[in-house]
Protein backbone atom coordinates (compact mmCIF):
# COMPACT_ATOMS: atom_id res chain seq x y z
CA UNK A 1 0.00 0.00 0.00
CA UNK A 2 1.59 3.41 -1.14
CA UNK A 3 2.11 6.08 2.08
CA UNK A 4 -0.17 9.12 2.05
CA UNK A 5 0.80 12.58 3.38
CA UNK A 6 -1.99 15.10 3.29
CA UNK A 7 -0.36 17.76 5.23
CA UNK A 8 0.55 20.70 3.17
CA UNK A 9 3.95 22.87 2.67
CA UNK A 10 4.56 25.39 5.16
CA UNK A 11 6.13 27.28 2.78
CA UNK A 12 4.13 27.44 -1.00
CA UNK A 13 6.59 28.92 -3.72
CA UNK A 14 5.16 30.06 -7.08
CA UNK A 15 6.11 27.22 -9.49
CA UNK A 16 7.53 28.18 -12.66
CA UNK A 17 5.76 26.10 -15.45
CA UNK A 18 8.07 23.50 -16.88
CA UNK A 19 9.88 24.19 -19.59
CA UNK A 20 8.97 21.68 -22.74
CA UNK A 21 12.58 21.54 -23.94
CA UNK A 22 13.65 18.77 -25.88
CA UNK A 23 16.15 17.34 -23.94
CA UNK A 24 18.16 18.40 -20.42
CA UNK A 25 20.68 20.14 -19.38
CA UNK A 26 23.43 19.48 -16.76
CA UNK A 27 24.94 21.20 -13.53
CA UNK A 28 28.07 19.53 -12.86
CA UNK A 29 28.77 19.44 -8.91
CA UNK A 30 32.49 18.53 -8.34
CA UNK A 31 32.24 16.69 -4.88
CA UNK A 32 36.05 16.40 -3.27
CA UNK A 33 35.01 14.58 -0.19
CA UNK A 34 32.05 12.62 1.55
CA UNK A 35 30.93 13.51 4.52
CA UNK A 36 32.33 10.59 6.64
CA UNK A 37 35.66 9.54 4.55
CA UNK A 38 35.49 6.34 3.77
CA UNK A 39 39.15 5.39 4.41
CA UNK A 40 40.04 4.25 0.77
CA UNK A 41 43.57 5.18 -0.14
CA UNK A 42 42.81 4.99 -3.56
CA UNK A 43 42.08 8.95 -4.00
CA UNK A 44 38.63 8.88 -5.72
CA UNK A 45 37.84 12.73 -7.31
CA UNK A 46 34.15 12.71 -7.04
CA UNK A 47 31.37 15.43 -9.04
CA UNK A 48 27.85 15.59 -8.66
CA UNK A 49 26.01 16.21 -11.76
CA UNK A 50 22.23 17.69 -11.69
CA UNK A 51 20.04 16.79 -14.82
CA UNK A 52 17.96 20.16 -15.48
CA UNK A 53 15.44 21.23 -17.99
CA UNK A 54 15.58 24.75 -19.42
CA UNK A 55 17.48 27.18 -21.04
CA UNK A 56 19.48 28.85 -18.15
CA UNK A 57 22.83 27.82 -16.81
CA UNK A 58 21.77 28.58 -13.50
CA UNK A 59 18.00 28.56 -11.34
CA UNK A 60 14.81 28.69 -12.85
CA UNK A 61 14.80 25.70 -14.44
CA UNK A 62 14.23 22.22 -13.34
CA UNK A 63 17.20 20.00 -11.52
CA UNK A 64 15.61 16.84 -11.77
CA UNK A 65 18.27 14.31 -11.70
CA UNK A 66 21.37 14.16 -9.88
CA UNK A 67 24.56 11.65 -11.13
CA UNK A 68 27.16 11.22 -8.55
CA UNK A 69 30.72 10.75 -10.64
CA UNK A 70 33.50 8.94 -9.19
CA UNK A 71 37.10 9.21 -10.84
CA UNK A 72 39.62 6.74 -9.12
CA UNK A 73 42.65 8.17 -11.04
CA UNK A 74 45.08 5.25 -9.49
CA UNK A 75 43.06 2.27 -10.72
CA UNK A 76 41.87 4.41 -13.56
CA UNK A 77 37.97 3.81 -12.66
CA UNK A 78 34.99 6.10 -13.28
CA UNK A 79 31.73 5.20 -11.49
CA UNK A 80 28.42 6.95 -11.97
CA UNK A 81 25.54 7.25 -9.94
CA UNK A 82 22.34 8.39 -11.40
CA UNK A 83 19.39 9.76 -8.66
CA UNK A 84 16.29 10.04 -10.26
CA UNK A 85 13.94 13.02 -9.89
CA UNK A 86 11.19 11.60 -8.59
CA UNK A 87 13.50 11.04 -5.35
CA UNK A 88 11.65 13.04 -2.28
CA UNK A 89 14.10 14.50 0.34
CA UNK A 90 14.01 16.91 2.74
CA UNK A 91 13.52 20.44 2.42
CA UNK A 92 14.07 22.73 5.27
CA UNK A 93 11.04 25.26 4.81
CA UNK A 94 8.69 22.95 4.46
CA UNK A 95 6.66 20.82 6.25
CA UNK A 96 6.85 17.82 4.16
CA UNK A 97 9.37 16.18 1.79
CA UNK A 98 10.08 17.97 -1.99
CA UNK A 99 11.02 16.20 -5.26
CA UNK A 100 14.50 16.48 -5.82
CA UNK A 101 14.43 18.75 -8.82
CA UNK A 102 12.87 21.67 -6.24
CA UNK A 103 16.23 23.51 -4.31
CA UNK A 104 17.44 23.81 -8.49
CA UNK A 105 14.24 25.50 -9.52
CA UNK A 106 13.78 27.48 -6.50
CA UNK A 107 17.54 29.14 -5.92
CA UNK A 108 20.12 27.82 -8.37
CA UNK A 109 23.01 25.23 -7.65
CA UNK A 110 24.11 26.61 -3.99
CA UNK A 111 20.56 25.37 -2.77
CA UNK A 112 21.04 22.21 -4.59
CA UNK A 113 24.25 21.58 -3.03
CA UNK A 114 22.89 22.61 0.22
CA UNK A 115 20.00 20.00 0.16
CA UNK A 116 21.55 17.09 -1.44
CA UNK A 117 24.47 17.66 1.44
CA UNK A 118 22.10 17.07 4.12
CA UNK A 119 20.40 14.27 2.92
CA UNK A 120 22.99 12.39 1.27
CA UNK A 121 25.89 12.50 3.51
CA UNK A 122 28.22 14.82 0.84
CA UNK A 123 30.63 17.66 1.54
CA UNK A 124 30.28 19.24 -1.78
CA UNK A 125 31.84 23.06 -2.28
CA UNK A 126 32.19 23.81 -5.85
CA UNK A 127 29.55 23.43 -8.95
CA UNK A 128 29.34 23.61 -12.94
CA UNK A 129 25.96 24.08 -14.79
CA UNK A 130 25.13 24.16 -18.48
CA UNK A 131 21.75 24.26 -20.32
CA UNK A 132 21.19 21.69 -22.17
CA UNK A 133 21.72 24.10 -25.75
CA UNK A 134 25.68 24.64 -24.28
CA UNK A 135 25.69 20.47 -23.02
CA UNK A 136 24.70 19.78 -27.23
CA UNK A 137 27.44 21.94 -28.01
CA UNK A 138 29.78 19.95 -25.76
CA UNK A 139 29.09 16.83 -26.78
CA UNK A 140 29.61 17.93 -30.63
CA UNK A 141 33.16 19.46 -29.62
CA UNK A 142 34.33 16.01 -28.29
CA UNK A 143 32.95 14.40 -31.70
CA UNK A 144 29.60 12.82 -30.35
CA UNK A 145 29.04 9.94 -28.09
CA UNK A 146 28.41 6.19 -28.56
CA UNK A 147 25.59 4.36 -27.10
CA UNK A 148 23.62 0.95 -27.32
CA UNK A 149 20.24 1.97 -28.39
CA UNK A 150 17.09 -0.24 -29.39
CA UNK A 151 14.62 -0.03 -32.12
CA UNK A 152 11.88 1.53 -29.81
CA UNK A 153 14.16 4.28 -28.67
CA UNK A 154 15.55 5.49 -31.75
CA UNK A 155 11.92 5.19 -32.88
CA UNK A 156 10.42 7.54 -29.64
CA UNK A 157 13.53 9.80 -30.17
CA UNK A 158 12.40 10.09 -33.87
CA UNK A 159 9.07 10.82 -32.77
CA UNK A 160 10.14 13.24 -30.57
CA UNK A 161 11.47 15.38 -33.26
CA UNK A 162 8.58 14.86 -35.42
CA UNK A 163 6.27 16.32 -32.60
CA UNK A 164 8.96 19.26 -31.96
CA UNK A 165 9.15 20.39 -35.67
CA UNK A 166 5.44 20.37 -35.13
CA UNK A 167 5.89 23.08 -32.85
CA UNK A 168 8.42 25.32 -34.39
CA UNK A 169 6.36 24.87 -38.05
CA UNK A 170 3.68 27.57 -35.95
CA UNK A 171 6.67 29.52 -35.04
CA UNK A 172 7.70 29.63 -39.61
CA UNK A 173 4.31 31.17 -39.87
CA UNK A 174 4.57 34.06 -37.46
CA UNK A 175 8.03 34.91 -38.86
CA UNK A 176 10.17 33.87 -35.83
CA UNK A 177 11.85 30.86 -37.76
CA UNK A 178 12.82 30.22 -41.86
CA UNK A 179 11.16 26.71 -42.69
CA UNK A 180 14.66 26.18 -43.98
CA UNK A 181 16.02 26.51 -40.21
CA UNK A 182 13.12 24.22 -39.27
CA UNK A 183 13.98 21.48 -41.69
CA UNK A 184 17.45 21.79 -41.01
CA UNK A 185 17.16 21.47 -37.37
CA UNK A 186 14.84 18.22 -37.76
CA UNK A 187 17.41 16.57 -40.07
CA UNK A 188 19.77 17.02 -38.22
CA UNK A 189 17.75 15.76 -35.22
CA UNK A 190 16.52 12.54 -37.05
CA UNK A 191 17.99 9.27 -36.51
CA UNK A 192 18.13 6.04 -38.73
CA UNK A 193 20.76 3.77 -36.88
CA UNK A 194 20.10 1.91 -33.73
CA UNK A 195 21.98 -1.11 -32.08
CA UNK A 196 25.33 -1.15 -30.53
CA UNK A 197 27.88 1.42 -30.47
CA UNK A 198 25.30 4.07 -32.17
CA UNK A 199 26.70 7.50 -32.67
CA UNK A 200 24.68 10.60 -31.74
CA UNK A 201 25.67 14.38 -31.87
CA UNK A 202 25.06 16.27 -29.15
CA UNK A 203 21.46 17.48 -30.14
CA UNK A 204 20.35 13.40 -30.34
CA UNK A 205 22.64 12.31 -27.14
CA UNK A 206 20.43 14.99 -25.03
CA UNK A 207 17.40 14.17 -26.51
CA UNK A 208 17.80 10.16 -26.04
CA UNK A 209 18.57 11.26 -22.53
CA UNK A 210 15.96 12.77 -21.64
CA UNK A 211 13.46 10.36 -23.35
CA UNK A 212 11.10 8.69 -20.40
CA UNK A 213 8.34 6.95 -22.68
CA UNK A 214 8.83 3.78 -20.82
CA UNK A 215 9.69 4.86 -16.78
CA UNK A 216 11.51 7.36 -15.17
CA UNK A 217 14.04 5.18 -14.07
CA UNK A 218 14.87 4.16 -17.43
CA UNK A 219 15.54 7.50 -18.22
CA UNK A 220 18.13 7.88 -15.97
CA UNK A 221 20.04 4.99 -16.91
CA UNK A 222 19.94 6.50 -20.56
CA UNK A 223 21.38 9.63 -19.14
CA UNK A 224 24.23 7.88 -17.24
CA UNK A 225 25.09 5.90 -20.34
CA UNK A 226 25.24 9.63 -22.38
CA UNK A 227 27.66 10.62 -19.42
CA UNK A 228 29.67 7.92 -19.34
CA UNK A 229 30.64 8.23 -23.15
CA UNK A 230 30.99 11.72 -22.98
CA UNK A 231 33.38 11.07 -20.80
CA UNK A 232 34.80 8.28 -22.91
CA UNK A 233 35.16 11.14 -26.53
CA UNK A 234 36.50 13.65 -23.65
CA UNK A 235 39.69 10.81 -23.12
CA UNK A 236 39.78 10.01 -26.68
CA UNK A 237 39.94 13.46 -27.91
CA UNK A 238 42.97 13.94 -25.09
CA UNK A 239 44.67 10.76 -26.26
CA UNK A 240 44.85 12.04 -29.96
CA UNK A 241 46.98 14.81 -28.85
CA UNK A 242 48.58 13.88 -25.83
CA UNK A 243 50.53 10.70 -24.79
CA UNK A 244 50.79 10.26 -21.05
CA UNK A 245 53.54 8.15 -19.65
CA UNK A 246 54.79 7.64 -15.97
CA UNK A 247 58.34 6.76 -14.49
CA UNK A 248 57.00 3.00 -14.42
CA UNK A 249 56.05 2.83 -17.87
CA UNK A 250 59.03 4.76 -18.70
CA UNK A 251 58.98 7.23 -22.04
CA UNK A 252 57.02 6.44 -25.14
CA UNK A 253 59.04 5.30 -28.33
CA UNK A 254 56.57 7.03 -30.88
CA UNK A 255 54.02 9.28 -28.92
CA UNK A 256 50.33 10.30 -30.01
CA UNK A 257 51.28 13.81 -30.04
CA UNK A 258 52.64 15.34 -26.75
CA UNK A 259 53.93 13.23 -24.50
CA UNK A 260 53.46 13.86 -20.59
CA UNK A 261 55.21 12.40 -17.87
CA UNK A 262 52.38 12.66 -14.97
CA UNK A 263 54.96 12.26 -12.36
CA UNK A 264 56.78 14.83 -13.44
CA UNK A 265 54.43 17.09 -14.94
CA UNK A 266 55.63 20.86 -16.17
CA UNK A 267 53.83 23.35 -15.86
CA UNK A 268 53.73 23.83 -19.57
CA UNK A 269 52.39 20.19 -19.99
CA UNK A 270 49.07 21.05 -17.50
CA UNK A 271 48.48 23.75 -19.55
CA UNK A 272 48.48 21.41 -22.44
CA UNK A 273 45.95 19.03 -20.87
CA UNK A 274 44.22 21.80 -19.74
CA UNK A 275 43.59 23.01 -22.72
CA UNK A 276 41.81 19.80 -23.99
CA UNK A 277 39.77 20.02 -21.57
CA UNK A 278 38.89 23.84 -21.90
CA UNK A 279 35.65 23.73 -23.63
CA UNK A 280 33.95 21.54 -20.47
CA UNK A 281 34.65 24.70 -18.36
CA UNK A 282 34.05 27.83 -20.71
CA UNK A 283 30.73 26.27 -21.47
CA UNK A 284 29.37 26.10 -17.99
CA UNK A 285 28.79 28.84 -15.35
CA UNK A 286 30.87 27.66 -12.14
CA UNK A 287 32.54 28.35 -8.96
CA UNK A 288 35.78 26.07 -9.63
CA UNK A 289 38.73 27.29 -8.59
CA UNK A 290 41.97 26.97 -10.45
CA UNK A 291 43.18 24.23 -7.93
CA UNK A 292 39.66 22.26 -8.24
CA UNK A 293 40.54 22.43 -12.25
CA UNK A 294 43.65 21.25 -12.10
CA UNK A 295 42.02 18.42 -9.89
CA UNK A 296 39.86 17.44 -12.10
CA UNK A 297 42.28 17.35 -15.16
CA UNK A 298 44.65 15.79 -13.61
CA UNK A 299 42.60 13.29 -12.32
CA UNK A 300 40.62 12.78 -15.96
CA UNK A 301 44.16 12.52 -17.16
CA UNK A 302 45.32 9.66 -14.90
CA UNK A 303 42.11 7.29 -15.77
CA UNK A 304 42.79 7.85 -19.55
CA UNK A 305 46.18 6.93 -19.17
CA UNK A 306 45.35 3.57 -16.67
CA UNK A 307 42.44 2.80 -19.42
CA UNK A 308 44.69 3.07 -22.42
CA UNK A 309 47.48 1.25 -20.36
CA UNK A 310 44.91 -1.97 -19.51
CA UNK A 311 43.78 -1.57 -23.41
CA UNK A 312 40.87 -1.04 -22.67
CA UNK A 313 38.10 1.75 -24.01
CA UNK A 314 37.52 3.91 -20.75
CA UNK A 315 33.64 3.83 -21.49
CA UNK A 316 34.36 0.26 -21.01
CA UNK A 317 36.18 0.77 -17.78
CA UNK A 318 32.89 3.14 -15.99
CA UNK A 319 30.29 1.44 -13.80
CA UNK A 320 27.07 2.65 -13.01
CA UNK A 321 23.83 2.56 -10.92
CA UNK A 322 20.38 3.80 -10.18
CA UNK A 323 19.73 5.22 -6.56
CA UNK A 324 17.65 5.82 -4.30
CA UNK A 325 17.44 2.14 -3.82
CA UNK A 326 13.58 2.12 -4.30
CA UNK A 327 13.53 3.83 -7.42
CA UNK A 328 12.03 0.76 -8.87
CA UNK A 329 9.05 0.20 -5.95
CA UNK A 330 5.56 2.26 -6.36
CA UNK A 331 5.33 5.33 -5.49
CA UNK A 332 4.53 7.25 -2.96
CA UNK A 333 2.02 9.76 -2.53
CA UNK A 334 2.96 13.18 -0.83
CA UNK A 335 0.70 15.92 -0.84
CA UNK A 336 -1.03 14.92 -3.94
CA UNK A 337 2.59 14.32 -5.57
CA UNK A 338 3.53 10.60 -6.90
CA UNK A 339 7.59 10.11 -5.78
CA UNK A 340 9.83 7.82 -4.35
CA UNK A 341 10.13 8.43 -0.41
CA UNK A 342 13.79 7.19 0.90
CA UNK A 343 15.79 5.22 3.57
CA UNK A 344 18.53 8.06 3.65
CA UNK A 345 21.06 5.87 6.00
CA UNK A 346 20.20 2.61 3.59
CA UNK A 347 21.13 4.82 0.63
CA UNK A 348 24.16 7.12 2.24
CA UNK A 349 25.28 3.20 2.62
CA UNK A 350 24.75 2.42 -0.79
CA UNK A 351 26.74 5.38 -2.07
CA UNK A 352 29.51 4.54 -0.03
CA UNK A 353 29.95 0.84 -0.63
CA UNK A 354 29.65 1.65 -4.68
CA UNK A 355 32.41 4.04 -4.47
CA UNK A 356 34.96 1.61 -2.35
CA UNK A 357 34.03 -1.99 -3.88
């Protein structure tokens, strides 16, 4: 039987209607410790990404999933986990629990931060966020991502489009749009392949991500797999320009481009990686600092060099899950609202045993 909670918000906020974008965007959250360390000398570099819907890169819109990243740069690991929007947690200001998308929509990536601290154990401080326009653009500049996709997916993706270019076709007879933009924009949308190892460009990697014809939760899982092969063109586009090396593997006879000793990096050779990795930061608005870049590059560095090393692709090499662990019961009803309602310490648990096994 699904639990009922009549009692209302102590606190009603103005809800800003959602915006029927075609795909999402992304606030990337770099998390550099949990709250209770887990005692792993491995060094994992850890981000939170937020899955939001609009077309700012900061509030307004709607957060509505959150992917915890992972990046073990010793064992050259990247983990992902994906918490789905329907996910209720607490929300100080109100009497009873919110969706998870609500501390985006109602004060930008600080509140998010602020909420998803308290009720999932994090210590998170700094915070990227791109609409989903600027995470199309991203994905293009890293030449596209590779994902397993079925019949009925590239079929509701398709059909997506169809229903969009619906839409703008009003927007060709008021003058706003050329029909030739229109077209353009649905070709370019349109998909014909599906199976394994499909390529889509960044406007068709959003859009499959945010497809939920089927359930929520399967939505989420397409989003990590988007993620995780970002991540994947992010270490291939590095690898075609840079060869890393370390004292143990000792210099490369003919390098891919550069090569970088990452035990004895210059500081020419960081701005060289840093560099690659450029675009992922002038596309966002953020709070990094320059030591929280050079964190994450380094650390994005060291996995593509363990992947490549093992010979292995480092899409390949990423794991991934689905929390809150009852993201696949019935929901919940709270005030009127259908959502998942959560063991915090059972998840805070699952988190951390994900991250060490």
């Amino acid at each position: 039987m699904k639990r009922t909670i009549n009692r209302l918000p102590h606190t009603i906020k103005s809800l800003i209607h959602k915006f029927t974008a075609l795909v999402l965007a992304l606030c990337l959250l770099p998390v550099f410790a949990l709250a209770e360390d887990s005692g792993n000398d491995s060094e994992w570099v850890n981000f939170l990404l937020i899955c939001n819907e609009g077309m700012n890169n900061n509030k307004g819109n709607v957060g509505n999933t959150l992917m915890l990243v992972a990046m073990n740069p010793v064992i050259g690991k990247i983990r992902l986990i994906m918490f789905t929007w329907d996910t209720f947690v607490d929300y100080e200001g109100y009497d009873v629990p919110q969706k998870l998308e609500m501390p985006y929509r109602n004060n930008g990536p600080e509140e998010c931060v602020k909420v998803f601290n308290a009720n999932f154990g994090t210590n998170i401080e700094y915070y990227m966020s791109l609409n989903y326009l600027n995470l199309a653009s991203l994905i293009d500049e890293y030449g596209g991502v590779y994902v397993d996709i079925s019949r009925a997916e590239r079929n509701a993706l398709n059909g997506m489009v169809a229903s969009k270019k619906s839409a703008l076709q009003a927007q060709v007879g008021s003058g706003f749009l050329s029909q030739t933009l229109v077209d353009m924009l649905a070709e370019e949308y349109y998909l014909t392949d599906f199976g394994p190892n499909t390529k889509l460009n960044g406007l068709q990697a959003v859009g499959f991500g945010w497809l939920q014809y089927d359930s929520v939760y399967n939505c989420c899982t397409r989003d990590a797999k988007v993620i995780a092969s970002l991540f994947d063109s992010v270490g291939k586009v590095i690898g075609q320009h840079v060869t890393f090396y370390t004292n143990e593997s000792g210099t490369p006879v003919q390098p891919n481009g550069r090569a970088i000793n990452l035990d004895d990096m210059t500081e020419d050779d960081y701005q060289f990686i840093r560099q690659q990795m450029d675009p992922i930061f002038q596309k966002s608005f953020n709070n990094l600092s320059e030591d929280s870049i050079h964190s994450i590059s380094i650390a994005l560095a060291r996995v593509a060099y363990q992947a490549a090393r093992q010979g292995v692709d480092l899409f390949e090499s990423l794991q991934f899950m689905v929390l809150p662990l009852e993201a696949t019961e019935p929901y919940d009803i709270v005030a009127g609202t259908k959502g998942h309602l959560v063991n915090k310490e059972a998840n805070i648990a699952a988190i951390k045993e994900f991250l060490e096994q």
